[in-house]
PDB file of N, CA and C in Angstrom:
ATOM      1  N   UNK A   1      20.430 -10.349  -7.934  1.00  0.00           N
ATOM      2  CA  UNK A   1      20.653 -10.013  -6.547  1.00  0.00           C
ATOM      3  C   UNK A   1      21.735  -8.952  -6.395  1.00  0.00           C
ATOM      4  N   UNK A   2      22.675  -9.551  -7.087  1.00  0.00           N
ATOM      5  CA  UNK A   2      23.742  -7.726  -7.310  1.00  0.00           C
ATOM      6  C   UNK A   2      23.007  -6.342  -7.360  1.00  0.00           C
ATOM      7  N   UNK A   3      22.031  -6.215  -8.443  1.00  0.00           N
ATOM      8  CA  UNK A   3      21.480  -4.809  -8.136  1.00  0.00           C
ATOM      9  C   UNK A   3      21.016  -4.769  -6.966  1.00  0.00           C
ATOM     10  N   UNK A   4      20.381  -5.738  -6.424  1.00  0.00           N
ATOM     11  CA  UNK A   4      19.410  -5.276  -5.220  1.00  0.00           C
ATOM     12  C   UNK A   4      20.135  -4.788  -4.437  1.00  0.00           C
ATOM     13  N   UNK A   5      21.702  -5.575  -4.236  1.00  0.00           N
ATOM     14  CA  UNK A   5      22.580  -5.155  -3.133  1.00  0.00           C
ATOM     15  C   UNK A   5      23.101  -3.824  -3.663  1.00  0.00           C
ATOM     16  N   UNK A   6      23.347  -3.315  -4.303  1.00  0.00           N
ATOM     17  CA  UNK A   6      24.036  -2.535  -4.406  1.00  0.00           C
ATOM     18  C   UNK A   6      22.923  -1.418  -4.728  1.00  0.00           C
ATOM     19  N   UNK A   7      22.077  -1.165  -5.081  1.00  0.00           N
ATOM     20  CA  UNK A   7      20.695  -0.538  -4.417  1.00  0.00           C
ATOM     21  C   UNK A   7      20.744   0.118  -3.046  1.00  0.00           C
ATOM     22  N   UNK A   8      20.794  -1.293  -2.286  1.00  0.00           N
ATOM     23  CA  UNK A   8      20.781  -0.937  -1.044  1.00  0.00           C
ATOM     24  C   UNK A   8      21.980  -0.186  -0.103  1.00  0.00           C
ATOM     25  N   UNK A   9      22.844  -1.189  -0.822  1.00  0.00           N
ATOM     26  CA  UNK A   9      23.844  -0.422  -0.103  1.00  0.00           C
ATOM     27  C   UNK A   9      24.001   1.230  -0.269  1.00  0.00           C
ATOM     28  N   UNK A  10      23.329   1.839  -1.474  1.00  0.00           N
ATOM     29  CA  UNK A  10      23.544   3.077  -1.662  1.00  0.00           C
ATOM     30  C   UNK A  10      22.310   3.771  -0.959  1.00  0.00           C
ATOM     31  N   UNK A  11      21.563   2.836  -0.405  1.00  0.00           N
ATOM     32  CA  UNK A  11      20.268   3.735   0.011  1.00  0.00           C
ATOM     33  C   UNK A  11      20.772   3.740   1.702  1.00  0.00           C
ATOM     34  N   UNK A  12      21.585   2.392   1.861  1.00  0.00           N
ATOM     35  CA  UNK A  12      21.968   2.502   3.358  1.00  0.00           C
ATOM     36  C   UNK A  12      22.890   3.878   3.363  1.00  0.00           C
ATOM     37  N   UNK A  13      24.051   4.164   2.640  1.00  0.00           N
ATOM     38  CA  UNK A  13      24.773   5.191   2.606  1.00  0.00           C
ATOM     39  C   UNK A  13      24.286   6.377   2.898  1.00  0.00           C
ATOM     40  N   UNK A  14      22.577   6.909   2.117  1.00  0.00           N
ATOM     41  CA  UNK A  14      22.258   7.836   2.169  1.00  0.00           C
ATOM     42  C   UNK A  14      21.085   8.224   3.269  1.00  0.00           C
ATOM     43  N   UNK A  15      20.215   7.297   4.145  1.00  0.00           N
ATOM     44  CA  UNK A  15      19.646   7.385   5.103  1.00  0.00           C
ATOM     45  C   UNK A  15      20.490   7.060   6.944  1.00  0.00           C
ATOM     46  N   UNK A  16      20.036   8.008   7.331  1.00  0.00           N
ATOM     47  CA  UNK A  16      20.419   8.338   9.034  1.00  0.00           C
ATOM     48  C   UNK A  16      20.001   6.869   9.737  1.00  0.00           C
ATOM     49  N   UNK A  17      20.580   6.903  10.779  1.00  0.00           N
ATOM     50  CA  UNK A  17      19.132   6.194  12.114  1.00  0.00           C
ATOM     51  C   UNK A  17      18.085   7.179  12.486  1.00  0.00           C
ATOM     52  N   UNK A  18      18.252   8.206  12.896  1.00  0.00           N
ATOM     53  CA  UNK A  18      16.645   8.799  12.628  1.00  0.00           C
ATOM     54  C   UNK A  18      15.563   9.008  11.360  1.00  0.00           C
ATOM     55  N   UNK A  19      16.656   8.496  10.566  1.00  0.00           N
ATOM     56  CA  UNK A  19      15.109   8.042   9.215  1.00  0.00           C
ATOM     57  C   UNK A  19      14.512   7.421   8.914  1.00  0.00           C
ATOM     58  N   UNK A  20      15.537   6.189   9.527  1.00  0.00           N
ATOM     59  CA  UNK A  20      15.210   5.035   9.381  1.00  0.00           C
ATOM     60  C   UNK A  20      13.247   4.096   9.336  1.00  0.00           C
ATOM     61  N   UNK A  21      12.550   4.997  10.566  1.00  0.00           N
ATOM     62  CA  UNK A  21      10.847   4.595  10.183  1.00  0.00           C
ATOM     63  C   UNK A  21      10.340   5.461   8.766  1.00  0.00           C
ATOM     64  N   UNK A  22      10.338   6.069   8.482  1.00  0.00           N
ATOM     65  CA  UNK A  22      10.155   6.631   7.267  1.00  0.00           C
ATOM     66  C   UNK A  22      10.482   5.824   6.005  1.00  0.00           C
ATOM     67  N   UNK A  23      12.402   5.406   6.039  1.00  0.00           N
ATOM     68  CA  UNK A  23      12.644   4.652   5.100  1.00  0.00           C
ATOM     69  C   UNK A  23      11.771   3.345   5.221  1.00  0.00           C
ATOM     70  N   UNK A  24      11.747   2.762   6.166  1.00  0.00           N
ATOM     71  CA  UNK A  24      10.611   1.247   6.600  1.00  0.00           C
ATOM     72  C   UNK A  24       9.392   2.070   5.913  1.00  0.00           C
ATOM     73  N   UNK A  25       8.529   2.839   6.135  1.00  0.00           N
ATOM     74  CA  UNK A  25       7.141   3.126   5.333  1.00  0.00           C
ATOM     75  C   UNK A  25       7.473   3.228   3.946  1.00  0.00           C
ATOM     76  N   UNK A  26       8.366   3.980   3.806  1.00  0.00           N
ATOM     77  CA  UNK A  26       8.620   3.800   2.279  1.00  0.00           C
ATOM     78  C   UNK A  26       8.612   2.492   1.614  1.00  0.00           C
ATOM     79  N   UNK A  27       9.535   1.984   1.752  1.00  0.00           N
ATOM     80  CA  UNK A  27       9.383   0.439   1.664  1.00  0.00           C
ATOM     81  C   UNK A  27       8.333  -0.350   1.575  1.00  0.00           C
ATOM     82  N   UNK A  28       7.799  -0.300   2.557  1.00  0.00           N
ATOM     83  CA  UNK A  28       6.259  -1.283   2.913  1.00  0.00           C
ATOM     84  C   UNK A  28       5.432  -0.901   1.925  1.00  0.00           C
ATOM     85  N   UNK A  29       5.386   0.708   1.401  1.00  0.00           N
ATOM     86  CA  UNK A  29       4.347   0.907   0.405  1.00  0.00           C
ATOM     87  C   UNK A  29       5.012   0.000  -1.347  1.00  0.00           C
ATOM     88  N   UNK A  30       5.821  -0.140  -1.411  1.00  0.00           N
ATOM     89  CA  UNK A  30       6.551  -0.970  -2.300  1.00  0.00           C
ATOM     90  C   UNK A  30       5.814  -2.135  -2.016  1.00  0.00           C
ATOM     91  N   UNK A  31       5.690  -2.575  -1.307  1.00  0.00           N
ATOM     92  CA  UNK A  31       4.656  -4.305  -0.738  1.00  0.00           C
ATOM     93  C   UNK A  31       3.420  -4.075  -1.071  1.00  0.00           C
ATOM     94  N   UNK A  32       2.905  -3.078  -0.995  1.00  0.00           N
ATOM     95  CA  UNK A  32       1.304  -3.022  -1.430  1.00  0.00           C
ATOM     96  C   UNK A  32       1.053  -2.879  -2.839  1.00  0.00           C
ATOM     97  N   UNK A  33       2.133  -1.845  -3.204  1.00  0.00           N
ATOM     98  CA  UNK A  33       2.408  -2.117  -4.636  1.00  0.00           C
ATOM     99  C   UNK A  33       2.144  -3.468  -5.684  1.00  0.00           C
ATOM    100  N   UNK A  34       3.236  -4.031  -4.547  1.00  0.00           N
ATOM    101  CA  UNK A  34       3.474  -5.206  -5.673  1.00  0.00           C
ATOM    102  C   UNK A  34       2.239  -6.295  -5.622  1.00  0.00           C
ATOM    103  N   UNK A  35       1.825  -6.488  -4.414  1.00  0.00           N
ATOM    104  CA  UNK A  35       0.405  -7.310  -4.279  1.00  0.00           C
ATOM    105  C   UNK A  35      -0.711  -6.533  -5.201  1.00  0.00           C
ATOM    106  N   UNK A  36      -0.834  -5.320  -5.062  1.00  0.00           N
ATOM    107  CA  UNK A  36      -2.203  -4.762  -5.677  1.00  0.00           C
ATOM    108  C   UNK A  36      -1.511  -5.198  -7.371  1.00  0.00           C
ATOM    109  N   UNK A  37      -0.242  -4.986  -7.921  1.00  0.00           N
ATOM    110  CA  UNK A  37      -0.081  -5.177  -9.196  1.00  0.00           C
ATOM    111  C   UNK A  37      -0.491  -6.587  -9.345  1.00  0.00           C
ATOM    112  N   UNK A  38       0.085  -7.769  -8.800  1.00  0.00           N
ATOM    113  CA  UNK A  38       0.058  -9.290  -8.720  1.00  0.00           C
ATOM    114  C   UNK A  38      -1.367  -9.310  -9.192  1.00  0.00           C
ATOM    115  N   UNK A  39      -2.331  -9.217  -8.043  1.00  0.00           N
ATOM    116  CA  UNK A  39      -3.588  -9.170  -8.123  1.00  0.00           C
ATOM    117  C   UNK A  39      -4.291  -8.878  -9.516  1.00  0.00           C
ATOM    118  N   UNK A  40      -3.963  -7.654 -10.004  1.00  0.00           N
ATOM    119  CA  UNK A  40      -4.193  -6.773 -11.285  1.00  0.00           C
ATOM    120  C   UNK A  40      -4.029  -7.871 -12.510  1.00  0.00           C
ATOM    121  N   UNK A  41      -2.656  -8.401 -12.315  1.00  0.00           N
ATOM    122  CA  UNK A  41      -2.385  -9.285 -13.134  1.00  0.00           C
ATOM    123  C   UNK A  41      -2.693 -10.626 -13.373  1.00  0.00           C
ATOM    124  N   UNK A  42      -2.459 -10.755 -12.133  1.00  0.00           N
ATOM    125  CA  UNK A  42      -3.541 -12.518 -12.211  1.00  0.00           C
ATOM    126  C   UNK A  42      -5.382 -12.306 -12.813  1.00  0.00           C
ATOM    127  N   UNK A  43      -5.843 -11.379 -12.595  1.00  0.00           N
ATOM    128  CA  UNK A  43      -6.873 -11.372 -13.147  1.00  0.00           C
ATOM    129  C   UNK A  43      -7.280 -11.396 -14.225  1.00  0.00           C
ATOM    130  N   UNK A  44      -6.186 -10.148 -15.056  1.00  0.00           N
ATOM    131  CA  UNK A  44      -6.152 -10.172 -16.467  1.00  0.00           C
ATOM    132  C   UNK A  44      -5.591 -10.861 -17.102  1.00  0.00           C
ATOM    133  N   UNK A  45      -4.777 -12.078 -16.733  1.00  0.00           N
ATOM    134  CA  UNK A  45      -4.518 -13.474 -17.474  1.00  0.00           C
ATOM    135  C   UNK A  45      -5.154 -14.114 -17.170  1.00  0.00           C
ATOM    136  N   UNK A  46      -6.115 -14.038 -16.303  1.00  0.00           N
ATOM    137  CA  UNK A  46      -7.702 -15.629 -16.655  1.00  0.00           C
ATOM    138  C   UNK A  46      -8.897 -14.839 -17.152  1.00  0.00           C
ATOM    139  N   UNK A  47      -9.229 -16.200 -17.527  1.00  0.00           N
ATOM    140  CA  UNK A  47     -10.799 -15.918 -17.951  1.00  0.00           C
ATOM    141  C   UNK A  47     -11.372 -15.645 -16.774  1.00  0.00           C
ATOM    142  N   UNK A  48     -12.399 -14.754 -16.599  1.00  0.00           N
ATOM    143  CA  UNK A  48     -12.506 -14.678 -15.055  1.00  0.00           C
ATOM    144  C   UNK A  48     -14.251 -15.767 -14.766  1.00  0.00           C
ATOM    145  N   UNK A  49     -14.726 -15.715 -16.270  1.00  0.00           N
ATOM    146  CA  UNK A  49     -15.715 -16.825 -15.590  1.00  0.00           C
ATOM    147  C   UNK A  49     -15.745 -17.953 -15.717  1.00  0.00           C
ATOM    148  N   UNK A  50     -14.080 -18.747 -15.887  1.00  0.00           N
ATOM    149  CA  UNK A  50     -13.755 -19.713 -15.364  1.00  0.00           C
ATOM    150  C   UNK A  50     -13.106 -20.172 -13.772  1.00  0.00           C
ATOM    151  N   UNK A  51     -12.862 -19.135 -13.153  1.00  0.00           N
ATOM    152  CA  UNK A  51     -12.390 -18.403 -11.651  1.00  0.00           C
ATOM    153  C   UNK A  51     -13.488 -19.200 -10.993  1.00  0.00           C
ATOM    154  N   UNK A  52     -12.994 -20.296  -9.598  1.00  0.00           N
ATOM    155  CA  UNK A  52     -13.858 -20.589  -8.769  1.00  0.00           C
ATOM    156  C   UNK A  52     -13.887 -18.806  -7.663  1.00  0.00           C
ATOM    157  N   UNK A  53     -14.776 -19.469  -6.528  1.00  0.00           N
ATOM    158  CA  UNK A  53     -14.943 -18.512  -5.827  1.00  0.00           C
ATOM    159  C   UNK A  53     -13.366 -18.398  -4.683  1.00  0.00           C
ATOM    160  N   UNK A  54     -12.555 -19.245  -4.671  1.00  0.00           N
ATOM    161  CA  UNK A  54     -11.522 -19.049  -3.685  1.00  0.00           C
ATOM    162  C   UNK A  54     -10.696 -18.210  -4.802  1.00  0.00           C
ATOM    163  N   UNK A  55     -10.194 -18.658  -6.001  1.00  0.00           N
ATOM    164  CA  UNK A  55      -9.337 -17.826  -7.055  1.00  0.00           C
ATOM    165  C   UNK A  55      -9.717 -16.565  -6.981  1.00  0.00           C
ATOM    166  N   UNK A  56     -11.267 -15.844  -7.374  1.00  0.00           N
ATOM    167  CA  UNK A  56     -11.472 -14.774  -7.376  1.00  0.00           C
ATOM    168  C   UNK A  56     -11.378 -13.924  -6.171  1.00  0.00           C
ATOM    169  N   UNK A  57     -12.170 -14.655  -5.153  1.00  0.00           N
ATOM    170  CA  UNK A  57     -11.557 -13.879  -3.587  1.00  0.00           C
ATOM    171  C   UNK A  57     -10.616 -13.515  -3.445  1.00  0.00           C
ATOM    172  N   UNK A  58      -9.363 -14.106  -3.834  1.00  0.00           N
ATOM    173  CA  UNK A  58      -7.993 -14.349  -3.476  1.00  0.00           C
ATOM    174  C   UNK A  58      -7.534 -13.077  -4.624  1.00  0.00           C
ATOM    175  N   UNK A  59      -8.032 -12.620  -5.687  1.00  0.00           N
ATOM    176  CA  UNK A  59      -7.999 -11.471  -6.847  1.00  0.00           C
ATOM    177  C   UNK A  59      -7.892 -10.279  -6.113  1.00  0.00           C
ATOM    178  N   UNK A  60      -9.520  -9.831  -5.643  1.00  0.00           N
ATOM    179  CA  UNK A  60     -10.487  -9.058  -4.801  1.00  0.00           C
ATOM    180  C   UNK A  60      -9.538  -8.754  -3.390  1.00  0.00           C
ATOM    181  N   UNK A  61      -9.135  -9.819  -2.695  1.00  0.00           N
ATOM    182  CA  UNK A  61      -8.526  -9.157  -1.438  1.00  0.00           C
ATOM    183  C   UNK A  61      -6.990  -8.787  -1.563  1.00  0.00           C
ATOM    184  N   UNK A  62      -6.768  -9.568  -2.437  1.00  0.00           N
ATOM    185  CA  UNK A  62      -5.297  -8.915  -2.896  1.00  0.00           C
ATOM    186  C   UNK A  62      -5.054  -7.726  -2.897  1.00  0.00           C
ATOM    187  N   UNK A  63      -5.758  -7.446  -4.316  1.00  0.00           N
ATOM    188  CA  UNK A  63      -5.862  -6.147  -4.693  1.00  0.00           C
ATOM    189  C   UNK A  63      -6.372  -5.111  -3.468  1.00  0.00           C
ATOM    190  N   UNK A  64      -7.467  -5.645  -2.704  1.00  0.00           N
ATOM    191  CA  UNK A  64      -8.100  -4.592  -1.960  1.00  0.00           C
ATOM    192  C   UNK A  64      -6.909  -4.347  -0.823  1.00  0.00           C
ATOM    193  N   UNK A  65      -6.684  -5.622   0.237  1.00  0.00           N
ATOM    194  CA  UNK A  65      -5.510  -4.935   1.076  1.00  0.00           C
ATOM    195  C   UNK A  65      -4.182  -4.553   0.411  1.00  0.00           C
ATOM    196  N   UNK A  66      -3.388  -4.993  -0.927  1.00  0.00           N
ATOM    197  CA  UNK A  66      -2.510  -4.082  -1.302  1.00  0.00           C
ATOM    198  C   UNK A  66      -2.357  -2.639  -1.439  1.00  0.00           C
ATOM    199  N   UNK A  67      -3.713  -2.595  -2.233  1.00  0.00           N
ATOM    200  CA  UNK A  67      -4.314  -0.927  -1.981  1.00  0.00           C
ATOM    201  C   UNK A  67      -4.019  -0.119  -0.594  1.00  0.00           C
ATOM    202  N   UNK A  68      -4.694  -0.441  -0.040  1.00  0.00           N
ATOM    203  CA  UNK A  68      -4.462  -0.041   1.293  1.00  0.00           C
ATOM    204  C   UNK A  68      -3.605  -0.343   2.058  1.00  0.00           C
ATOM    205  N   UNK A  69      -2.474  -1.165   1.915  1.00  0.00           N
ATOM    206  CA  UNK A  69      -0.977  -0.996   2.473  1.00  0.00           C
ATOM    207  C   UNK A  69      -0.493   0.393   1.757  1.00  0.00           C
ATOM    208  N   UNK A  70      -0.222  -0.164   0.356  1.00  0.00           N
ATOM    209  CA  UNK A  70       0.340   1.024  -0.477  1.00  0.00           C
ATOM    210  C   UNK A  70      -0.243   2.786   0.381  1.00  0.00           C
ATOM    211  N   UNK A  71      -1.458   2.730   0.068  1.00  0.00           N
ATOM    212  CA  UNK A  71      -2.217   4.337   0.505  1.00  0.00           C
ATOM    213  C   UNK A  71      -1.433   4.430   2.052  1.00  0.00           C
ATOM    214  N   UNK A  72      -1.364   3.593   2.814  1.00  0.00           N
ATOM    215  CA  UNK A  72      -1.225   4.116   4.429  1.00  0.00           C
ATOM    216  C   UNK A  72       0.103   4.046   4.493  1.00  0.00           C
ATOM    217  N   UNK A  73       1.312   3.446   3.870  1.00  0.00           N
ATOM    218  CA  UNK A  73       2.446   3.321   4.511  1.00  0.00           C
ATOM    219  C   UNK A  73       2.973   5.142   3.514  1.00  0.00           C
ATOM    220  N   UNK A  74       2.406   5.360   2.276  1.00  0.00           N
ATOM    221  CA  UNK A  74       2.520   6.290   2.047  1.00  0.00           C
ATOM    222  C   UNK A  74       2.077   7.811   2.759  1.00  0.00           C
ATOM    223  N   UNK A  75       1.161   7.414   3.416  1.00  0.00           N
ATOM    224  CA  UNK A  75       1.051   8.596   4.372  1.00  0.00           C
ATOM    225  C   UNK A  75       1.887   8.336   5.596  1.00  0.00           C
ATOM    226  N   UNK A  76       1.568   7.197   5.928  1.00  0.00           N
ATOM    227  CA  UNK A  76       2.759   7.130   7.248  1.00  0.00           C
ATOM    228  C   UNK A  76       4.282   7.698   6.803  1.00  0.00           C
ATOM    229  N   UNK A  77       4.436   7.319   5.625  1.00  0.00           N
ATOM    230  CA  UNK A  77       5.913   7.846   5.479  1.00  0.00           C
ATOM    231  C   UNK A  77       6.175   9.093   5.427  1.00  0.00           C
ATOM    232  N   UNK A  78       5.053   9.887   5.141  1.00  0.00           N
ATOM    233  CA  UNK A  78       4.887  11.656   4.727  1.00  0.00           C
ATOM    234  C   UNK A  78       4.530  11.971   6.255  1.00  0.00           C
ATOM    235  N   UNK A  79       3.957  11.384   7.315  1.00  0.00           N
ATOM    236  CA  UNK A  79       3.830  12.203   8.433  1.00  0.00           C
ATOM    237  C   UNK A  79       5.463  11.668   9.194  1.00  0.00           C
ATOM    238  N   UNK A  80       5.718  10.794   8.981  1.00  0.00           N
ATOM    239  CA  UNK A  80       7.419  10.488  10.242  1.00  0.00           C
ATOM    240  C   UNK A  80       8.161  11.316   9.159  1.00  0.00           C
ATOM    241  N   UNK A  81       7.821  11.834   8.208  1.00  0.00           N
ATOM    242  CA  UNK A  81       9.407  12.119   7.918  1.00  0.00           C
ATOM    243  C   UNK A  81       9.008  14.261   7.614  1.00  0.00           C
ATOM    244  N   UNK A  82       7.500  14.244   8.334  1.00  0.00           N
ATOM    245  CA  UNK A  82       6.977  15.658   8.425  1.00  0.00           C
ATOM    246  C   UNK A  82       6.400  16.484   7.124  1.00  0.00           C
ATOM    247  N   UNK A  83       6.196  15.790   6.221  1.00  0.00           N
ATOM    248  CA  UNK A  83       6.407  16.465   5.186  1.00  0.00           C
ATOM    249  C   UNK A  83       4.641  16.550   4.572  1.00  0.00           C
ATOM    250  N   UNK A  84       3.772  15.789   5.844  1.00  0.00           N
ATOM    251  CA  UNK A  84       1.991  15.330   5.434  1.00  0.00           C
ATOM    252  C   UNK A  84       1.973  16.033   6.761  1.00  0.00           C
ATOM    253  N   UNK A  85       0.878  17.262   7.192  1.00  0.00           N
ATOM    254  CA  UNK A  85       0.591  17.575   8.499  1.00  0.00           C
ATOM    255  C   UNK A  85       0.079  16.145   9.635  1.00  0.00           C
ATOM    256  N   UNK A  86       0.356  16.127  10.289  1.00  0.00           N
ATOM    257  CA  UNK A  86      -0.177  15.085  11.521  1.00  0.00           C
ATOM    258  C   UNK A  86      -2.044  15.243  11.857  1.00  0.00           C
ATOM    259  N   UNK A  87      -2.313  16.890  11.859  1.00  0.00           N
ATOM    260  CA  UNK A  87      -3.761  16.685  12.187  1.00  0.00           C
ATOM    261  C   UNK A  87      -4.632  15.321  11.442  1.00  0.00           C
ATOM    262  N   UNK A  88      -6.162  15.304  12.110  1.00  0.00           N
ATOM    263  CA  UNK A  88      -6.411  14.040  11.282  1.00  0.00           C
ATOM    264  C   UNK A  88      -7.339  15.178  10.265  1.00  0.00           C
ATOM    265  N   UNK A  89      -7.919  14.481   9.373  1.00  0.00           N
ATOM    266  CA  UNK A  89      -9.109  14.867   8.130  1.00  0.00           C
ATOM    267  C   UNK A  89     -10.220  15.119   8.711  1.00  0.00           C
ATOM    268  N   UNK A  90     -10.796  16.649   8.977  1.00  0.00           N
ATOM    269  CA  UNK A  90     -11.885  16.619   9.257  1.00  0.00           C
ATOM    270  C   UNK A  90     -12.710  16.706   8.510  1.00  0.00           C
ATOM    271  N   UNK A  91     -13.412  15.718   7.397  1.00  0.00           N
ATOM    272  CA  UNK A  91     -14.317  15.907   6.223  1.00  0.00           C
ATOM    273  C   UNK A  91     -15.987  16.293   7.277  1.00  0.00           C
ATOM    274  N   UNK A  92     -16.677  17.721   6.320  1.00  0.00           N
ATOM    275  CA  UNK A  92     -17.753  17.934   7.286  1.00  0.00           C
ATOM    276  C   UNK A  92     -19.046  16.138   6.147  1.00  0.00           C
ATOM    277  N   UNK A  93     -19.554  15.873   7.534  1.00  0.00           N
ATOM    278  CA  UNK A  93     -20.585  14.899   6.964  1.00  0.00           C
ATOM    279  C   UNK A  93     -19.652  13.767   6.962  1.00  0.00           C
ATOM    280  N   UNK A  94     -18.431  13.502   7.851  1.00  0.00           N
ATOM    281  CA  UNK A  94     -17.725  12.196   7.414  1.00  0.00           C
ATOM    282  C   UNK A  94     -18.566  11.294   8.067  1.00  0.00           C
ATOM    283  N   UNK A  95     -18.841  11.137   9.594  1.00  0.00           N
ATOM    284  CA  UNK A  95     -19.840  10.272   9.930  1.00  0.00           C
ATOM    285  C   UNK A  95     -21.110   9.606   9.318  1.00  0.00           C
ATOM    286  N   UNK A  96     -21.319  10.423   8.579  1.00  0.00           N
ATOM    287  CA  UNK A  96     -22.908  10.215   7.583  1.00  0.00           C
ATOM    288  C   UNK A  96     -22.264   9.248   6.100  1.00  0.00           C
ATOM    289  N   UNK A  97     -21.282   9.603   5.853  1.00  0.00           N
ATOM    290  CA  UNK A  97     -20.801   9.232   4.781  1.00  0.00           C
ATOM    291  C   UNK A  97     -19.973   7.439   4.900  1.00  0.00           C
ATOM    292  N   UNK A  98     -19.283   7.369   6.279  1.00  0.00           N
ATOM    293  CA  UNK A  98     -18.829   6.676   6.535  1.00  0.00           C
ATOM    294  C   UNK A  98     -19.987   5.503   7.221  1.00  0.00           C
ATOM    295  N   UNK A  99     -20.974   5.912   7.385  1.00  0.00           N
ATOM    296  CA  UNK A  99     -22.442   4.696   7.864  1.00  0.00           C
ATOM    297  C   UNK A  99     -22.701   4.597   6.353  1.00  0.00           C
ATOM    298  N   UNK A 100     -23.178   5.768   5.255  1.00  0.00           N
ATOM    299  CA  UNK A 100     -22.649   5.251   3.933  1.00  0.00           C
ATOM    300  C   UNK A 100     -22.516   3.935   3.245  1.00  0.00           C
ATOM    301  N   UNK A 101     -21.365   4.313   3.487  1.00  0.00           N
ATOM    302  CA  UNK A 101     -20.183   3.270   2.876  1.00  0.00           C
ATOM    303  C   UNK A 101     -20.019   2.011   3.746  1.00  0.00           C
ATOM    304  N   UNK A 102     -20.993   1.873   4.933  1.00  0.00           N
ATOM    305  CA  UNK A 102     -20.617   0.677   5.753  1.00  0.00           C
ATOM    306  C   UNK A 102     -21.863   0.008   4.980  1.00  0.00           C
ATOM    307  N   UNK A 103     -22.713   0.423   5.111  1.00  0.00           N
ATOM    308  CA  UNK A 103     -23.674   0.275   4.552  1.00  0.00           C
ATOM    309  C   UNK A 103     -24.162  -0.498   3.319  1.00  0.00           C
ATOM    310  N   UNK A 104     -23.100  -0.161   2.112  1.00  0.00           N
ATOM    311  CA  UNK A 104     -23.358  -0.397   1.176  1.00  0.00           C
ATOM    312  C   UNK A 104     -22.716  -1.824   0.585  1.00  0.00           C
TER     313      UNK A 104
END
């Protein structure tokens, strides 16, 4: 717990109050991190076709919403702190692609 504090305290030293949502996204992507790793890992220490269906679900969504904390708080943190343009992605064919992928 000493490092952590003293971690922090040096990260408090070096961030504003106007950085402060940025530093929070930063952070949060650290949380998706660590669930998508957890996930990663619990899998590859079982046998997986000894895994009922709640164990493996519980693998699968881990991993899947960690993923996607990690990916979004990382862009959230690149657009509050300006450094990711704000426009959104205009991929041509995203609609087609995105029925796609609902799809599948």
């Amino acid at each position: 717990s000493g490092i952590g504090a003293a971690g922090g305290y040096y990260l408090s030293n070096k961030i504003g109050p106007t950085q402060l949502p940025q530093a929070v996204a930063g952070f949060h992507s650290l949380v998706g991190v660590a669930a998508t790793s957890t996930a990663i890992g619990d899998f590859m220490t079982h046998d997986f076709s000894q895994l009922d269906g709640f164990h493996s679900s519980s693998i699968y969504l881990g991993a899947w919403m960690g993923g996607i904390t990690a990916t979004g708080s990382v862009i959230a943190c690149g657009k509050l702190a300006e450094k990711l343009d704000n426009k959104p992605l205009a991929l041509p064919g995203r609609d087609a692609l995105n029925l796609g992928m609902g799809a599948a």
